[in-house]
Protein backbone atom coordinates (compact mmCIF):
# COMPACT_ATOMS: atom_id res chain seq x y z
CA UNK A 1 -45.86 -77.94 38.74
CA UNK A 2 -44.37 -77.01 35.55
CA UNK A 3 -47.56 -74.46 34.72
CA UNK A 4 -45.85 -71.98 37.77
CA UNK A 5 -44.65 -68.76 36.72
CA UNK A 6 -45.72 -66.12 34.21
CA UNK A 7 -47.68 -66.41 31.12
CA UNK A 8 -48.98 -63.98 27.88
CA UNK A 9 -52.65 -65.43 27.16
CA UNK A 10 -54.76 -64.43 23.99
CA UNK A 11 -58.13 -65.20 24.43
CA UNK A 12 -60.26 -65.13 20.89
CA UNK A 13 -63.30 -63.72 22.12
CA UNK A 14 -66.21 -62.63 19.66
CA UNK A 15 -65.23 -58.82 20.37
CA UNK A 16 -61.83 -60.39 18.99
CA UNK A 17 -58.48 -61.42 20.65
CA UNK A 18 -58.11 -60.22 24.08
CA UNK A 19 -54.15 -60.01 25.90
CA UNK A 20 -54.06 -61.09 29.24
CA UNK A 21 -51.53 -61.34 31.68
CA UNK A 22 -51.78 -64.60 33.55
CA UNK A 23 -49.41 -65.45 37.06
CA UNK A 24 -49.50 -69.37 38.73
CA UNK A 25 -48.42 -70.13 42.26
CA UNK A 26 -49.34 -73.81 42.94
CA UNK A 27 -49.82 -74.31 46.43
CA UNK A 28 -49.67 -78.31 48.24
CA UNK A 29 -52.38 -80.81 46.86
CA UNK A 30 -54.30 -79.94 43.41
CA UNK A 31 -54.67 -76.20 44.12
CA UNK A 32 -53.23 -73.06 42.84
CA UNK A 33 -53.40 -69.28 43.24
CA UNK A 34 -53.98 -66.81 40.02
CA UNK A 35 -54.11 -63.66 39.00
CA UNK A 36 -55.03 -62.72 35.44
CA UNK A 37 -54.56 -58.94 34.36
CA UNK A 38 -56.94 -57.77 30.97
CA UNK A 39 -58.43 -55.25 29.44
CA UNK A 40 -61.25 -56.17 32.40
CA UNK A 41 -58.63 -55.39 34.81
CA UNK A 42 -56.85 -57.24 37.58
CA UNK A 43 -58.50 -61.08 38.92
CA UNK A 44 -57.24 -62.92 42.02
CA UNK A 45 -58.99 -66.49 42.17
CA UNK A 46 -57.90 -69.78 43.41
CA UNK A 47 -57.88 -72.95 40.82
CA UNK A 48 -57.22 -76.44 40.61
CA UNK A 49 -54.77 -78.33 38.94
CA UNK A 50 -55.72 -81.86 37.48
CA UNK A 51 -52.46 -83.66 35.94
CA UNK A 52 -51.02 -80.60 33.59
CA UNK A 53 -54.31 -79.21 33.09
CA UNK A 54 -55.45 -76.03 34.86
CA UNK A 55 -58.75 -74.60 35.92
CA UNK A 56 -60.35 -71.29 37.31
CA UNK A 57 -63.11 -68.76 37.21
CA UNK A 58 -63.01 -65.21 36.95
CA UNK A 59 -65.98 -62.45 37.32
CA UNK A 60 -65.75 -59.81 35.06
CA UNK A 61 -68.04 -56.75 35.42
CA UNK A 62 -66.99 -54.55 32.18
CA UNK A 63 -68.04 -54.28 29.67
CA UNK A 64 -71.29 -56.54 30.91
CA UNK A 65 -71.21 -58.87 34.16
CA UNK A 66 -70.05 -62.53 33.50
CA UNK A 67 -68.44 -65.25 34.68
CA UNK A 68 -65.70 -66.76 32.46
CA UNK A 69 -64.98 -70.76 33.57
CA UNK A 70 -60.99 -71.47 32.21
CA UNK A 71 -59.75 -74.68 31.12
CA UNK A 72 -56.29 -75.03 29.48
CA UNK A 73 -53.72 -77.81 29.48
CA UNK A 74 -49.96 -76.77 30.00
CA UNK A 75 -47.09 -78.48 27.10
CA UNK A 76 -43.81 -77.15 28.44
CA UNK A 77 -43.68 -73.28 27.34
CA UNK A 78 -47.20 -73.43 25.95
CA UNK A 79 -50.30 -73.75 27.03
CA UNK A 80 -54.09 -73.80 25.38
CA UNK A 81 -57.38 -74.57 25.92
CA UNK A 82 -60.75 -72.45 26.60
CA UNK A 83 -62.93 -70.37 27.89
CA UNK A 84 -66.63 -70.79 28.38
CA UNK A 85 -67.83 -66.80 28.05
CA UNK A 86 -71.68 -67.74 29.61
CA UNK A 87 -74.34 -67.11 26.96
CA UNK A 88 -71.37 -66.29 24.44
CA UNK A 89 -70.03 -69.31 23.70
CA UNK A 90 -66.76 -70.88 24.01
CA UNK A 91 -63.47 -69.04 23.37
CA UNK A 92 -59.86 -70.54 22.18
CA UNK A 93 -57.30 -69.64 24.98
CA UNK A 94 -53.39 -69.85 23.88
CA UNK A 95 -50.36 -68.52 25.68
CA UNK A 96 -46.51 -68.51 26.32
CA UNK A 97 -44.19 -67.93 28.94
CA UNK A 98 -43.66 -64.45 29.64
């Protein structure tokens, strides 16, 4: 899939924009292996791939426990989307290639 490879995310988060790192290995049928490194720290999580759209959840326990569902959609060296922060709302995701 054309989403493979290395990306710089900014995720607009009410505390303001957070940088992450995020890395995607797809694997055979609509599944994929990530890690996303953050201010949180480092996340290894599995996700699944639906046409060029991608999707995953991380657990973050800093500052606050919370579970942070992913959605974005991948346009060549772009991507974008969001980020559903629990009781906090939604979030804009945007990235690059790295």
């Amino acid at each position: 899939m054309a989403a493979d490879g290395d990306w710089k995310l900014v995720i607009n988060t009410p505390m303001g924009p957070q940088e992450a790192e995020l890395s995607v290995k797809t694997k055979s049928g609509a599944a994929f292996d990530g890690v996303l490194d953050g201010q949180q720290g480092r996340h290894e999580f599995e996700g699944r791939i639906e046409g060029d759209t991608l999707s995953w959840q991380t657990e973050i326990t800093t500052p606050m426990a919370l579970t942070i569902d992913f959605t974005v959609t991948v346009d060549g060296d772009a991507l974008s989307g969001s980020a559903q922060l629990g009781m906090f709302g939604a979030a804009t995701v945007t990235g690059s290639r790295a």
